[in-house]
Structure formats: C-alpha cells, structure tokens
Protein backbone atom coordinates (compact mmCIF):
# COMPACT_ATOMS: atom_id res chain seq x y z
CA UNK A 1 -2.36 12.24 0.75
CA UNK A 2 1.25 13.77 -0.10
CA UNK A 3 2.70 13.66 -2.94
CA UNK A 4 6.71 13.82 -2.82
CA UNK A 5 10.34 12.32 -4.23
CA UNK A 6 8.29 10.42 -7.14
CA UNK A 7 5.89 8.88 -3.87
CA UNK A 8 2.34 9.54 -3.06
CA UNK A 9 2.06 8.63 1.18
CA UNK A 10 -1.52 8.04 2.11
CA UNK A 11 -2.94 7.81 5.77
CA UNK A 12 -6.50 7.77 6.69
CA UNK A 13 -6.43 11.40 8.68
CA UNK A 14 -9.50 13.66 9.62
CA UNK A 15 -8.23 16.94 8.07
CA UNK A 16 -7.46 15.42 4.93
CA UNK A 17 -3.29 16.18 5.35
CA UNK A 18 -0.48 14.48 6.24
CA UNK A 19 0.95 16.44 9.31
CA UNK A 20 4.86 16.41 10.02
CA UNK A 21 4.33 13.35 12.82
CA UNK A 22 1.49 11.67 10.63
CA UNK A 23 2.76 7.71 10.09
CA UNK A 24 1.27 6.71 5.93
CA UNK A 25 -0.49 3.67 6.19
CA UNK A 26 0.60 3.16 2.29
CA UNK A 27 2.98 4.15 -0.37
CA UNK A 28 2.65 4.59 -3.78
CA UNK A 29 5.82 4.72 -6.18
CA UNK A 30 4.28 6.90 -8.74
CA UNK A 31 7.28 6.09 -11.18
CA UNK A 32 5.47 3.12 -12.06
CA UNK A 33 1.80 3.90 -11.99
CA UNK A 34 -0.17 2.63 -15.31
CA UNK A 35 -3.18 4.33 -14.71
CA UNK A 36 -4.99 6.13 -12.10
CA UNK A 37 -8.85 6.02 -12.51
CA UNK A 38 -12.37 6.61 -11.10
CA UNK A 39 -13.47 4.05 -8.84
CA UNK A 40 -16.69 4.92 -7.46
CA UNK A 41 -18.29 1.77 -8.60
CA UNK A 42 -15.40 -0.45 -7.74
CA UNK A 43 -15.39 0.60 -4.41
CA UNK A 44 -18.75 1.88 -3.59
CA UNK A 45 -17.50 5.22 -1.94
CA UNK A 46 -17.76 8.50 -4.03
CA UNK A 47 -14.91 10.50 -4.85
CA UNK A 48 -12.80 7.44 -5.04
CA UNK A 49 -9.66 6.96 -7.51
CA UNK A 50 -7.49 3.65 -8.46
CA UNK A 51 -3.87 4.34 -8.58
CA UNK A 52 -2.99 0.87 -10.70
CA UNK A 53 1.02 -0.47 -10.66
CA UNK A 54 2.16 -3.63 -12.10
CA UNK A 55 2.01 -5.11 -8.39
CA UNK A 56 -1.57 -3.90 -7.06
CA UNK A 57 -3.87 -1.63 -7.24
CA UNK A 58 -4.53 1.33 -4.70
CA UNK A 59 -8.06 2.83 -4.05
CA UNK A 60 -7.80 6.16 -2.59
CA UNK A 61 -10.65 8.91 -1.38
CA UNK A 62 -11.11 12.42 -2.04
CA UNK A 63 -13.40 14.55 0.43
CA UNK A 64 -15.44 16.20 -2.62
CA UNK A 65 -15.71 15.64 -6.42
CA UNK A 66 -13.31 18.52 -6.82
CA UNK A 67 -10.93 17.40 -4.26
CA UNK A 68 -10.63 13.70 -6.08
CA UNK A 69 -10.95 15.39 -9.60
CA UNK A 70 -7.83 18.00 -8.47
CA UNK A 71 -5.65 14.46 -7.40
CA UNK A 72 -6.77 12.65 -10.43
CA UNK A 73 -5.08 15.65 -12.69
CA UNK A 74 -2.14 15.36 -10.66
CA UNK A 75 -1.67 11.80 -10.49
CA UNK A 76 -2.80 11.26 -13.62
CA UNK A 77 0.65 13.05 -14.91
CA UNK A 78 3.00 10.27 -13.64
CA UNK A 79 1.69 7.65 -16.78
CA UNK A 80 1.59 10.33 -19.11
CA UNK A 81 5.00 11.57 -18.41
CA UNK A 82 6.36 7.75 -18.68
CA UNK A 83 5.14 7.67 -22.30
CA UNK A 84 5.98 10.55 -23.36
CA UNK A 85 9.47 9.63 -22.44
CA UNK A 86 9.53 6.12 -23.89
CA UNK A 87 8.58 8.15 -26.96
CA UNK A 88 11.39 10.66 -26.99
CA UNK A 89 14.00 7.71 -27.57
C-alpha cells in the first residue's frame, strides 16, 4: 500500500511496497472514507482492515498485527479529519 495526493494505491506485491514500476490493482480516495475498521472476521484473513466509502467497501491486509495496526492509525485520520472540519464551520 501507498498512501499519496489524498489516495491510498494498493497492489498485491511480495515485499509489501509499491515499487516505482508497480501497477495498483485498486484505489482508494481517502477524502471520502467513513470508516476504516478491523476485518478479520469479515474476511477470514488476520491482520485485515475495511476502508468503507459511500460506494464500496475495501478489505486490505497487513503482514503482522503491528503492520495493520500502524495503517489503521494512519488511515484512520482521513474520517477524523473530515469531522473535525465539518465542525469548524
């Protein structure tokens, strides 16, 4: 996963980073992410997180706990950040 420009680009890749001529088999515009989640359960696979928009919901997969613990805080900041902004009007 990379997060950049407001967009997280995901792509299923061995090393666990996105390399300069690594093609993202999905997009997330993290300008409108609701929530982002554990989904172990949902999806059977530990480490997992849901990244929810109005449109669909992404499942993602750390390597470790801490790995998908370390995203979660990090993606977690993009809802947060959209409230706190609708409350500063």
């Amino acid at each position: 996963m990379s997060l950049g420009d407001g967009r997280l680009a995901i792509a299923a890749n061995p090393g666990g980073r996105l390399l300069p001529d690594t093609v993202p088999q999905a997009s997330v515009d993290m300008t409108s992410v609701l929530e982002v989640s554990e989904a172990d359960g949902v999806t059977g696979h530990a480490h997992s997180l849901a990244i929810t928009t109005p449109d669909r919901v992404t499942f993602v997969k750390g390597t470790s706990r801490e790995e998908a613990r370390w995203w979660a805080d990090i993606l977690s900041m993009y809802p947060r950040s959209k409230v706190r902004n609708k409350l500063s009007f």
